[in-house]
N, C-alpha and C. Protein backbone atom coordinates (compact mmCIF):
# COMPACT_ATOMS: atom_id res chain seq x y z
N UNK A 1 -3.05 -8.57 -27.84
CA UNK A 1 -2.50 -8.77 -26.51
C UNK A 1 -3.52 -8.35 -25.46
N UNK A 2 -3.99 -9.43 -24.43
CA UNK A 2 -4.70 -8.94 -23.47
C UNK A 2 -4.20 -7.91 -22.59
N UNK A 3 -5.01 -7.12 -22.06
CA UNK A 3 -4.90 -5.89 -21.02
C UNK A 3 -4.52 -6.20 -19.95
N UNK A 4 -3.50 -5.91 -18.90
CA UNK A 4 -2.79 -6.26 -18.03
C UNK A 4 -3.43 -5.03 -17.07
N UNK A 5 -3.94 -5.35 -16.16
CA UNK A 5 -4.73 -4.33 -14.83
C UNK A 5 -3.58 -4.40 -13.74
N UNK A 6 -3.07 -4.92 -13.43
CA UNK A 6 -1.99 -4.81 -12.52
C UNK A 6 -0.51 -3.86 -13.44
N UNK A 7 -0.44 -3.88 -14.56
CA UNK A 7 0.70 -2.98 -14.91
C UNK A 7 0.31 -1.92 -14.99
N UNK A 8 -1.23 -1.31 -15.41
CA UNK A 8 -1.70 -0.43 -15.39
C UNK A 8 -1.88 0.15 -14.16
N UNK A 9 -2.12 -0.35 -12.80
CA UNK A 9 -2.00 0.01 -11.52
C UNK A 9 -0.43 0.35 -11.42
N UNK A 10 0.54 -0.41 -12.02
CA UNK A 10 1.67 -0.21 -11.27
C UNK A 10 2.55 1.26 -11.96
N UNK A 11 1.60 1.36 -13.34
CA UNK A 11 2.19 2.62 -14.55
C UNK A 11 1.38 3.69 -13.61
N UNK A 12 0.17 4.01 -13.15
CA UNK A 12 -0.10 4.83 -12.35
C UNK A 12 0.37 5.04 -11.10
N UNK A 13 0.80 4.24 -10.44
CA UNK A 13 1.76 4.07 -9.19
C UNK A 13 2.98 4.96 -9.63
N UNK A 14 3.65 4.76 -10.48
CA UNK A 14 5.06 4.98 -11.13
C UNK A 14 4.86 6.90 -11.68
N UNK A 15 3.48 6.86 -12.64
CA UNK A 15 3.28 8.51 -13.06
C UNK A 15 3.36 8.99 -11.66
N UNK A 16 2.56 8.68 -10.49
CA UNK A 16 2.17 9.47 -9.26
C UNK A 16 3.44 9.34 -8.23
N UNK A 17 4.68 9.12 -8.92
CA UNK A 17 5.94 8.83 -7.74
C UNK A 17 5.71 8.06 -6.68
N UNK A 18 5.15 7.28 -6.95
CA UNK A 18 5.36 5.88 -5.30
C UNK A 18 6.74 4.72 -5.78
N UNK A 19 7.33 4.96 -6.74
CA UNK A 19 8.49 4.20 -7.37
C UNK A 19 8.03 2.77 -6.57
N UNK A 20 7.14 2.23 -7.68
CA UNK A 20 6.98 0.56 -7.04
C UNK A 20 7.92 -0.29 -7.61
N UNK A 21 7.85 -1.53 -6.69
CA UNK A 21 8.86 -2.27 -7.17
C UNK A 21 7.74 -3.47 -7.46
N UNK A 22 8.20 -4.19 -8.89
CA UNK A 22 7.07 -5.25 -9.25
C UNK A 22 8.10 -6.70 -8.90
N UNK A 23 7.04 -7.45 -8.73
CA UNK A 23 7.51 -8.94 -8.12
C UNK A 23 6.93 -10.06 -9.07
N UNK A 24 7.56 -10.93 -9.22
CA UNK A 24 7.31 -12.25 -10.00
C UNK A 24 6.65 -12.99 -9.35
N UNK A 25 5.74 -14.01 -9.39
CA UNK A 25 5.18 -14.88 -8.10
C UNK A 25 5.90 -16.19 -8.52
N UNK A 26 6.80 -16.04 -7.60
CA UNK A 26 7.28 -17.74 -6.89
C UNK A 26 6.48 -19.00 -6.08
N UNK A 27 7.00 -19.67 -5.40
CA UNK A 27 7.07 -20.37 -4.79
C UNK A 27 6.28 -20.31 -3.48
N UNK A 28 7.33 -18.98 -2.96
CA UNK A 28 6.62 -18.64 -1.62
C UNK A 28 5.24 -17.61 -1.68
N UNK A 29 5.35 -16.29 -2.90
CA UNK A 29 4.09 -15.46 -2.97
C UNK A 29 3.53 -16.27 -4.55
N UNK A 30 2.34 -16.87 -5.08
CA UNK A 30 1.94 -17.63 -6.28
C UNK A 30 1.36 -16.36 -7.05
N UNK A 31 1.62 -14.93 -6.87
CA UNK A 31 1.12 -14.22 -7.93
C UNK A 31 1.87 -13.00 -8.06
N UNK A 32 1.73 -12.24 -9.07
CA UNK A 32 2.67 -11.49 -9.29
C UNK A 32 2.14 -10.03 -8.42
N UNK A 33 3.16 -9.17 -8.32
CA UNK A 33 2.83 -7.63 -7.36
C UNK A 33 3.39 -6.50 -7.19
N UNK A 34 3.00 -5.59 -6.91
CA UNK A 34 3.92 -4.19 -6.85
C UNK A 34 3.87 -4.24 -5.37
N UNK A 35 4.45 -3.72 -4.77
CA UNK A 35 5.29 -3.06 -3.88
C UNK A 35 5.42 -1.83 -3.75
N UNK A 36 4.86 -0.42 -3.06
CA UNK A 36 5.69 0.62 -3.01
C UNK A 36 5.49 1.18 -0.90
N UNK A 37 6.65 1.72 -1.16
CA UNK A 37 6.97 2.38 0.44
C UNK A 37 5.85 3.66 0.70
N UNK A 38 5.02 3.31 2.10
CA UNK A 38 4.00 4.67 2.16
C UNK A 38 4.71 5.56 3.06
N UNK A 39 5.67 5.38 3.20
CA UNK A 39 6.69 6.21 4.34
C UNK A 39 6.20 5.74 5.84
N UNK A 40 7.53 6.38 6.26
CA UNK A 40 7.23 5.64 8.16
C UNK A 40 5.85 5.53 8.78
N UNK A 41 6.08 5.01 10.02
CA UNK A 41 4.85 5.05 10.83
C UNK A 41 5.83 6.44 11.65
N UNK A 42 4.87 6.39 13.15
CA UNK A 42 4.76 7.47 13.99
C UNK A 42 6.09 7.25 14.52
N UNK A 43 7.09 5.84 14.49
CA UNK A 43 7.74 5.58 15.39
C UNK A 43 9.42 6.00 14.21
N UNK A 44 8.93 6.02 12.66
CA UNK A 44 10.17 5.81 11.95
C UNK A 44 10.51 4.63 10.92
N UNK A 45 9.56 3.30 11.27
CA UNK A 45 9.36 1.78 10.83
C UNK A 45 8.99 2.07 8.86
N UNK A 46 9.69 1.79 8.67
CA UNK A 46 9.47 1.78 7.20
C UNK A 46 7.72 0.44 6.96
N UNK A 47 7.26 1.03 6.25
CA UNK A 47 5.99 0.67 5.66
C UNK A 47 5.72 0.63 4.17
N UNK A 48 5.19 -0.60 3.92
CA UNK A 48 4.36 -1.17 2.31
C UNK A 48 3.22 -0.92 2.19
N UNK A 49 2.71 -0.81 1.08
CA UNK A 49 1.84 -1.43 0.37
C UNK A 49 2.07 -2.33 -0.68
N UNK A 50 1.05 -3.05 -0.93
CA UNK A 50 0.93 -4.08 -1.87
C UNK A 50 0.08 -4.45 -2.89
N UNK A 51 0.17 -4.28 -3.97
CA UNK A 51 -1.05 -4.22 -4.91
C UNK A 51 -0.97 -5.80 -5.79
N UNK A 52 -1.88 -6.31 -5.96
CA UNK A 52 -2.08 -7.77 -6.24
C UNK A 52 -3.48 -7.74 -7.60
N UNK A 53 -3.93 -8.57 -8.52
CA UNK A 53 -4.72 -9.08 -8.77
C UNK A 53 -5.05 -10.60 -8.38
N UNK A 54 -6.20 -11.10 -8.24
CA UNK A 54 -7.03 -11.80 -7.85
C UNK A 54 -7.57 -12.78 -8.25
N UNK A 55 -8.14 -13.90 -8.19
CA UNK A 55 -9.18 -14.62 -8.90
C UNK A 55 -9.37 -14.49 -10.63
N UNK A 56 -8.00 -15.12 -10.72
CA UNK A 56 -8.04 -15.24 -12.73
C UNK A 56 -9.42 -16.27 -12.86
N UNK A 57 -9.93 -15.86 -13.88
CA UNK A 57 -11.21 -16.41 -14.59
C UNK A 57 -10.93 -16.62 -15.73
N UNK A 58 -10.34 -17.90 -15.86
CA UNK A 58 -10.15 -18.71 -17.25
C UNK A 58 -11.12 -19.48 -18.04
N UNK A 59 -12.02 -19.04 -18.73
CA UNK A 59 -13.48 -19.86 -19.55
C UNK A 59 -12.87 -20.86 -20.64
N UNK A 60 -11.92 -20.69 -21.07
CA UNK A 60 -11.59 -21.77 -21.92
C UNK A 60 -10.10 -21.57 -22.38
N UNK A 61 -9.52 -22.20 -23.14
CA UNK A 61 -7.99 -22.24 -23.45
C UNK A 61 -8.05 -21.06 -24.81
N UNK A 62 -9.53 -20.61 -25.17
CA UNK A 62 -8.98 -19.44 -26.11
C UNK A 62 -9.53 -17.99 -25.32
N UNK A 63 -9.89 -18.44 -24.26
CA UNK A 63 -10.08 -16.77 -23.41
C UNK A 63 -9.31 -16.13 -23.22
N UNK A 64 -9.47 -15.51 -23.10
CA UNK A 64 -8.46 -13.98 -21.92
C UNK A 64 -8.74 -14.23 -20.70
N UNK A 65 -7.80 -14.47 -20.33
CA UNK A 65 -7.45 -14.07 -18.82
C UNK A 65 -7.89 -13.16 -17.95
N UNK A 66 -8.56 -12.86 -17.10
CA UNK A 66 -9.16 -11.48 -16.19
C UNK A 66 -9.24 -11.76 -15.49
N UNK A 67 -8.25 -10.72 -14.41
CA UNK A 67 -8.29 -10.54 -13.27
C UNK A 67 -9.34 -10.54 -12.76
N UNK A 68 -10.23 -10.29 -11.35
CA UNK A 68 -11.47 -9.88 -10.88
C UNK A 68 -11.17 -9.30 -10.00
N UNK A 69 -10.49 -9.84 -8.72
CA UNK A 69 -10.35 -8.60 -7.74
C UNK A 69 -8.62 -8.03 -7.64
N UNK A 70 -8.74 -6.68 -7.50
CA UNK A 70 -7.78 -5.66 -7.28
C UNK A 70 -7.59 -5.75 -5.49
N UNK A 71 -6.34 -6.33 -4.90
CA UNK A 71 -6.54 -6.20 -3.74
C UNK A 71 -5.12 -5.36 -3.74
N UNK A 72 -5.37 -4.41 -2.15
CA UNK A 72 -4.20 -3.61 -1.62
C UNK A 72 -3.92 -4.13 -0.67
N UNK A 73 -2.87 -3.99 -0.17
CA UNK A 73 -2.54 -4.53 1.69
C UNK A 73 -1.67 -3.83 2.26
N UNK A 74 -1.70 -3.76 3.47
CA UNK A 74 -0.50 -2.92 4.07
C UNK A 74 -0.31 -3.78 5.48
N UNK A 75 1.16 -4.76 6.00
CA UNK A 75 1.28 -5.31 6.36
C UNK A 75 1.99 -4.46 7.56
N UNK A 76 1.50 -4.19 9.42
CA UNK A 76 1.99 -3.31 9.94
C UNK A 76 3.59 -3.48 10.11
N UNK A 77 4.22 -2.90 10.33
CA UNK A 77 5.60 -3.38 10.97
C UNK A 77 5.80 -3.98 12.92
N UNK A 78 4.46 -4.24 12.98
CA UNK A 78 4.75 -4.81 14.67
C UNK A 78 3.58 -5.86 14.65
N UNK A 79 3.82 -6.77 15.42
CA UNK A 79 3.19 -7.82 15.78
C UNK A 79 2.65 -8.12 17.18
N UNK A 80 1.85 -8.86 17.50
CA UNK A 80 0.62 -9.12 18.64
C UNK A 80 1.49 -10.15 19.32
N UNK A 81 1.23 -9.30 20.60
CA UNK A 81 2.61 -10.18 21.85
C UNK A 81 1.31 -11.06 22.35
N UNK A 82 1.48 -12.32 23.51
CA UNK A 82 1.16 -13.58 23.34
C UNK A 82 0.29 -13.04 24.82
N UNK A 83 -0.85 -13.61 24.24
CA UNK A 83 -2.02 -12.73 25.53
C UNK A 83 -2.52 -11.80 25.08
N UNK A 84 -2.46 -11.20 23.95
CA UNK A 84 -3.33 -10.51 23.58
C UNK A 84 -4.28 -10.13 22.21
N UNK A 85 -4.24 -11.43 22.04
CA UNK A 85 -5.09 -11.58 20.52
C UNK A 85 -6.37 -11.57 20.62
N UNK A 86 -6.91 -12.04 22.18
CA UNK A 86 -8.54 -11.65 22.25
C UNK A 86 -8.70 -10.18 22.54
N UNK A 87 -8.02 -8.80 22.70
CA UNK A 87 -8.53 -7.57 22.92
C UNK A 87 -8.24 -7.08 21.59
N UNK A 88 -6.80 -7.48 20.70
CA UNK A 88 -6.62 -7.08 19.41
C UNK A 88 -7.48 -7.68 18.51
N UNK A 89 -8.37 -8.89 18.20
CA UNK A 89 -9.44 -9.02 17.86
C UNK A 89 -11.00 -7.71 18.21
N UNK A 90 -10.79 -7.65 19.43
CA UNK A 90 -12.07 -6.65 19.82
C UNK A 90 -11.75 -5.52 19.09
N UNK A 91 -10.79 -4.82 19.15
CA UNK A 91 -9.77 -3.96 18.34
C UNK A 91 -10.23 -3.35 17.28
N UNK A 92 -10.04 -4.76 16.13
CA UNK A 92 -9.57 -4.24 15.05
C UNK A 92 -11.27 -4.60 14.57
N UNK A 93 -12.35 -5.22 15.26
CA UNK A 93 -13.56 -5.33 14.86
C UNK A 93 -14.54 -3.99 15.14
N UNK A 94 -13.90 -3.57 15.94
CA UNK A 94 -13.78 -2.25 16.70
C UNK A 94 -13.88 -1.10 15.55
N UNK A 95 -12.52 -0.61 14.84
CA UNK A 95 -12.53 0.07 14.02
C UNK A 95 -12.92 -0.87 12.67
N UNK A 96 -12.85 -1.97 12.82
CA UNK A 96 -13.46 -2.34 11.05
C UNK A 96 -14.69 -1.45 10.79
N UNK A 97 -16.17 -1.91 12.29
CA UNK A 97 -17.17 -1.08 12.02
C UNK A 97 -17.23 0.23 12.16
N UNK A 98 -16.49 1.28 12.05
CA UNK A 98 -16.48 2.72 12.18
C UNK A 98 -15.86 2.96 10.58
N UNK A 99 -15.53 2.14 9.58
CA UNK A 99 -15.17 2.61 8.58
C UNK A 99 -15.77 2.62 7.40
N UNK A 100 -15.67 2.77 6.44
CA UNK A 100 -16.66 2.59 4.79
C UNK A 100 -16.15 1.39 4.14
N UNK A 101 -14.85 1.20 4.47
CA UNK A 101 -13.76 0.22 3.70
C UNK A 101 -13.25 -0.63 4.76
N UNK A 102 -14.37 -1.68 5.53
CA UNK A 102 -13.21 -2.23 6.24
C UNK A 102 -11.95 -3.53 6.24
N UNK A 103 -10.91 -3.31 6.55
CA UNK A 103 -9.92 -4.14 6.39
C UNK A 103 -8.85 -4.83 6.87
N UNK A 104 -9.03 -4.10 8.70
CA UNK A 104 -8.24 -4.49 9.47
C UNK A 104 -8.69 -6.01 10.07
N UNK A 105 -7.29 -6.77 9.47
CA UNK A 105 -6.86 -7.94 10.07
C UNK A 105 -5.85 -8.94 10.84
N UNK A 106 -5.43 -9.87 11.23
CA UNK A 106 -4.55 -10.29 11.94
C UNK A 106 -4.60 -11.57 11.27
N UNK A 107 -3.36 -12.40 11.40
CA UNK A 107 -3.05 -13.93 11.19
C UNK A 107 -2.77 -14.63 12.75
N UNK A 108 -3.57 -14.83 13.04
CA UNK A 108 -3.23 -15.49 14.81
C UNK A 108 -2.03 -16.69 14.58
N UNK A 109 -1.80 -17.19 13.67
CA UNK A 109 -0.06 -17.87 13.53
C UNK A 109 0.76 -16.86 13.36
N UNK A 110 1.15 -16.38 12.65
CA UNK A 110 2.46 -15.47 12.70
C UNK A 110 2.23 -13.67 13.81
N UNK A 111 1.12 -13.78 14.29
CA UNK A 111 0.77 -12.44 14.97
C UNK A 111 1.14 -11.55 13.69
N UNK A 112 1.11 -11.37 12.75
CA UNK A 112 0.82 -10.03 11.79
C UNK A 112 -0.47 -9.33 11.45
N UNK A 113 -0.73 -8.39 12.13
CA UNK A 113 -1.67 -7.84 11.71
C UNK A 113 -1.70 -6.60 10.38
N UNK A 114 -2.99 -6.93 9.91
CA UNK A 114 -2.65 -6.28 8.35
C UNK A 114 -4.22 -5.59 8.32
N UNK A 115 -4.23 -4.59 6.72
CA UNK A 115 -4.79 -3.79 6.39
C UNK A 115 -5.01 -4.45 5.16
N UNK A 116 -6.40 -5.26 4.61
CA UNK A 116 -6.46 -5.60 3.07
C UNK A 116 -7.56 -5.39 2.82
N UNK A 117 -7.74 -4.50 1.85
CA UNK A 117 -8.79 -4.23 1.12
C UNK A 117 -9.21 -4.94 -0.28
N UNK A 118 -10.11 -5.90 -0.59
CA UNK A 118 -10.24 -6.31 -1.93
C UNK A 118 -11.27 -5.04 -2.77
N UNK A 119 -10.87 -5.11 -4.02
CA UNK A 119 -11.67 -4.54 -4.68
C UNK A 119 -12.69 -5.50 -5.90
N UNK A 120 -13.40 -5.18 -6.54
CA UNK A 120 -14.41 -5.59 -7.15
C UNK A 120 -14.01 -5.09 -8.61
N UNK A 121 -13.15 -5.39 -9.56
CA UNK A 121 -13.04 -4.93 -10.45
C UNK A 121 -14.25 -4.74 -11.46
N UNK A 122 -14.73 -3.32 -12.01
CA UNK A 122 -15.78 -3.08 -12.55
C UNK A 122 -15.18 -4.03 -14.06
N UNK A 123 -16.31 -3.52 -14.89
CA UNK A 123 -15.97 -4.12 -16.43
C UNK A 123 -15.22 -3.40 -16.75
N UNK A 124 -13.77 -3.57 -17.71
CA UNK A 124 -12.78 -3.14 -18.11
C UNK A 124 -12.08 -2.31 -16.64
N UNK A 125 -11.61 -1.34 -17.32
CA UNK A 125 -10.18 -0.36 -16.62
C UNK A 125 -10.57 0.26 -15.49
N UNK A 126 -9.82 -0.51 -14.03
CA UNK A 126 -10.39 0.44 -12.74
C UNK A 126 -9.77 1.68 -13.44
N UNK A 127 -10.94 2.57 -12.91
CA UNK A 127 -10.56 4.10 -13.30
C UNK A 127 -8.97 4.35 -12.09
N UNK A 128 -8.53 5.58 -13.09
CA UNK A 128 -7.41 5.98 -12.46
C UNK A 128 -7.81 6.54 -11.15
N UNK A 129 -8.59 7.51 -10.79
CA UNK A 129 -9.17 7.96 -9.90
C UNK A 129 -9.56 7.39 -8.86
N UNK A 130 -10.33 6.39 -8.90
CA UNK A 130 -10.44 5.22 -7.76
C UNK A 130 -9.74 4.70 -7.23
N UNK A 131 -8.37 3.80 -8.66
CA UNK A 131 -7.36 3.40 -7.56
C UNK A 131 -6.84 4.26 -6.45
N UNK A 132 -6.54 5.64 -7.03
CA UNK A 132 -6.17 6.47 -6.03
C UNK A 132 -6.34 7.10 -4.86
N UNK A 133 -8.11 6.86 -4.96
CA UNK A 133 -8.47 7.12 -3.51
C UNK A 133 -8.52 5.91 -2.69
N UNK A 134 -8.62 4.93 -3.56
CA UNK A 134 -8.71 3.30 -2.83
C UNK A 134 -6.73 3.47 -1.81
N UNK A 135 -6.38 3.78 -2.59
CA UNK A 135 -5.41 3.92 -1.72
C UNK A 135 -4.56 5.14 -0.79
N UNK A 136 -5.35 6.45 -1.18
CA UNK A 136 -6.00 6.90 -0.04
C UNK A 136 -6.81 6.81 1.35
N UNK A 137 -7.40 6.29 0.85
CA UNK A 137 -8.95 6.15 2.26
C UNK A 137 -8.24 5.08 2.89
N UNK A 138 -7.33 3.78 2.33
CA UNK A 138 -6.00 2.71 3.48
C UNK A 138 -5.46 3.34 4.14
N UNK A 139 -4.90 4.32 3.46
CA UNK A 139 -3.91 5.34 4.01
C UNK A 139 -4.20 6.48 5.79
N UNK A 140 -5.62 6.92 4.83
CA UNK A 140 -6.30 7.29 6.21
C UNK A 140 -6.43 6.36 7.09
N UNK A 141 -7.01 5.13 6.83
CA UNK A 141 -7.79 4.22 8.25
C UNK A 141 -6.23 3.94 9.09
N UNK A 142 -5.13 3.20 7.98
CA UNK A 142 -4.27 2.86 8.55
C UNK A 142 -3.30 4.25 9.69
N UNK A 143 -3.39 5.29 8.93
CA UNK A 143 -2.31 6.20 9.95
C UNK A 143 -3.59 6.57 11.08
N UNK A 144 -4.73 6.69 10.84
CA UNK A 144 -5.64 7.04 11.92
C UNK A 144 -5.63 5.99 13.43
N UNK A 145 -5.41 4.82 12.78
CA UNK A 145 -5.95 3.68 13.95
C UNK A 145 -4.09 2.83 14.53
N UNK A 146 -2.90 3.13 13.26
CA UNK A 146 -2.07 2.40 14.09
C UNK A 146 -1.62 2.24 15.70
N UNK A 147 -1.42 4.16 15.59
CA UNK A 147 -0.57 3.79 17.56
C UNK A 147 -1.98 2.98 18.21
N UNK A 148 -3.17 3.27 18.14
CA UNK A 148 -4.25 2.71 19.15
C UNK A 148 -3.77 0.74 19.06
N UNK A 149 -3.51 0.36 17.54
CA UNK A 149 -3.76 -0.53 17.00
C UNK A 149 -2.44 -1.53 17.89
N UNK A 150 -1.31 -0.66 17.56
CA UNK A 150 0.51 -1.22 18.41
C UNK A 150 -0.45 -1.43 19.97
N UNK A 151 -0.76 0.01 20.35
CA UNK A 151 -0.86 -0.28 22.40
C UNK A 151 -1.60 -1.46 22.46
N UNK A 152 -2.55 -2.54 21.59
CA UNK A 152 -3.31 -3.46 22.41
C UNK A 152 -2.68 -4.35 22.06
N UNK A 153 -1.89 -4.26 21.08
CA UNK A 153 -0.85 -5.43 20.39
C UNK A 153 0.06 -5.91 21.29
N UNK A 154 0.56 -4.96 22.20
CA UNK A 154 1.98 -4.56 23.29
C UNK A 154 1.04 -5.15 24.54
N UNK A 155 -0.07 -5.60 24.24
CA UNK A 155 -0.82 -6.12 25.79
C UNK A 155 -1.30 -4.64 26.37
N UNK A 156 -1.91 -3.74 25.72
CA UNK A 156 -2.76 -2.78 26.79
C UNK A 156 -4.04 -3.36 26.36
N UNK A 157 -5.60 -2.96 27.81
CA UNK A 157 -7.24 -3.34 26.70
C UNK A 157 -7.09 -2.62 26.26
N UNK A 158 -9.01 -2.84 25.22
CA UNK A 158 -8.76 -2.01 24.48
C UNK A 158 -9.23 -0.70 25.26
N UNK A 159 -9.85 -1.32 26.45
CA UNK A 159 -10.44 -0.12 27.05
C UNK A 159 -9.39 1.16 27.59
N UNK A 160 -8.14 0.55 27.87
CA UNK A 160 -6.76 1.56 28.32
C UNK A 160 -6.84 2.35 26.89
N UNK A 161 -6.60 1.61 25.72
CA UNK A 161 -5.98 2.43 24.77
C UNK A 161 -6.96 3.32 24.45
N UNK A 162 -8.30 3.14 24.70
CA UNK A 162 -9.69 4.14 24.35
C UNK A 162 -9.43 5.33 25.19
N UNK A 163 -9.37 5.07 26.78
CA UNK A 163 -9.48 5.86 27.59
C UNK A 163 -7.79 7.00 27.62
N UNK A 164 -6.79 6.69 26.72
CA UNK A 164 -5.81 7.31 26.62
C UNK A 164 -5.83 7.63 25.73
N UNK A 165 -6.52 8.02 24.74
CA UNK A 165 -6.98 8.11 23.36
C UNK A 165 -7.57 9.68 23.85
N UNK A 166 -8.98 9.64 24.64
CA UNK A 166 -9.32 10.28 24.66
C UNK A 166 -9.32 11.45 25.63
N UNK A 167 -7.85 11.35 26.46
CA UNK A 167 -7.33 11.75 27.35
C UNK A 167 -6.45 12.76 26.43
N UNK A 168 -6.00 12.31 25.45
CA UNK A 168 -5.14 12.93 24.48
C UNK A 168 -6.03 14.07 23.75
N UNK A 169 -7.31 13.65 23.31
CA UNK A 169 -8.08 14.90 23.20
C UNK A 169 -8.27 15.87 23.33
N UNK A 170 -9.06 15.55 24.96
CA UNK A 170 -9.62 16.62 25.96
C UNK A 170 -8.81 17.09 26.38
């Protein structure tokens, strides 16, 4: 029986109490996924993550199946009001380059802006350890940058939300 990298993400999810919930891929999502709650934002908004494999690499009808990339996502709970997708672009290009992992994105049709990180699956078993900081270090960028991320979403620049940022500081 081939090795399943996504149950193994979701059995470490499950040892470390994030109680994920796994998904079948239908119609509307075409691959299968876990699900677990990272707890509220600042405001109370219940929040996901999402753990996925990637790019099956099928060599022939007697291969194995392998995944390649391990992606996470975290989809915010607020969306980009109408007029302001050119400063939430500056935004989120903004903090992409201040990070190690960057991943902040938007869908300019549905205004959702999201957090996806792909990973690079090494040969065999992402270590346990990695996944865990891989979804750590989301964890950081995402609680570090949301409220800045909501005010330009809500129509503030980005230059208001900088300069109240750092008003909050000093």
């Amino acid at each position: 029986m081939a090795f399943n990298q996504l149950k193994y993400c979701g059995k470490i999810l499950e040892d470390y109490a994030f109680s994920p919930e796994f998904f079948k891929a239908d119609k509307e999502i075409p691959y299968d996924y876990y699900r677990f709650n990272i707890g509220p934002d600042n405001r109370g908004r219940s929040r996901f993550m999402i753990v996925n494999m990637l790019g099956s690499n099928k060599q022939s009808e007697d291969s194995i199946e392998s995944d390649i990339l391990l992606q996470l996502s975290v989809i915010f709970p607020f969306k980009v009001s109408e007029g302001a997708f050119r400063e939430m672009a500056r935004v989120l290009m903004f903090f992409n380059r201040s990070l190690d992992i960057p991943g902040f994105g938007m869908d300019e049709l549905s205004g959702h802006i999201y957090f996806r990180y792909a990973f690079m699956k090494p040969e065999g078993v992402i270590p346990r350890k990695t996944f865990l900081s891989l979804i750590s270090i989301i964890m950081l960028a995402v609680d570090s940058y949301s409220e800045d991320i909501e005010a330009v979403a809500s129509g503030l620049s980005v230059r208001e939300v900088m300069q109240n940022s750092l008003e909050r500081i000093l």
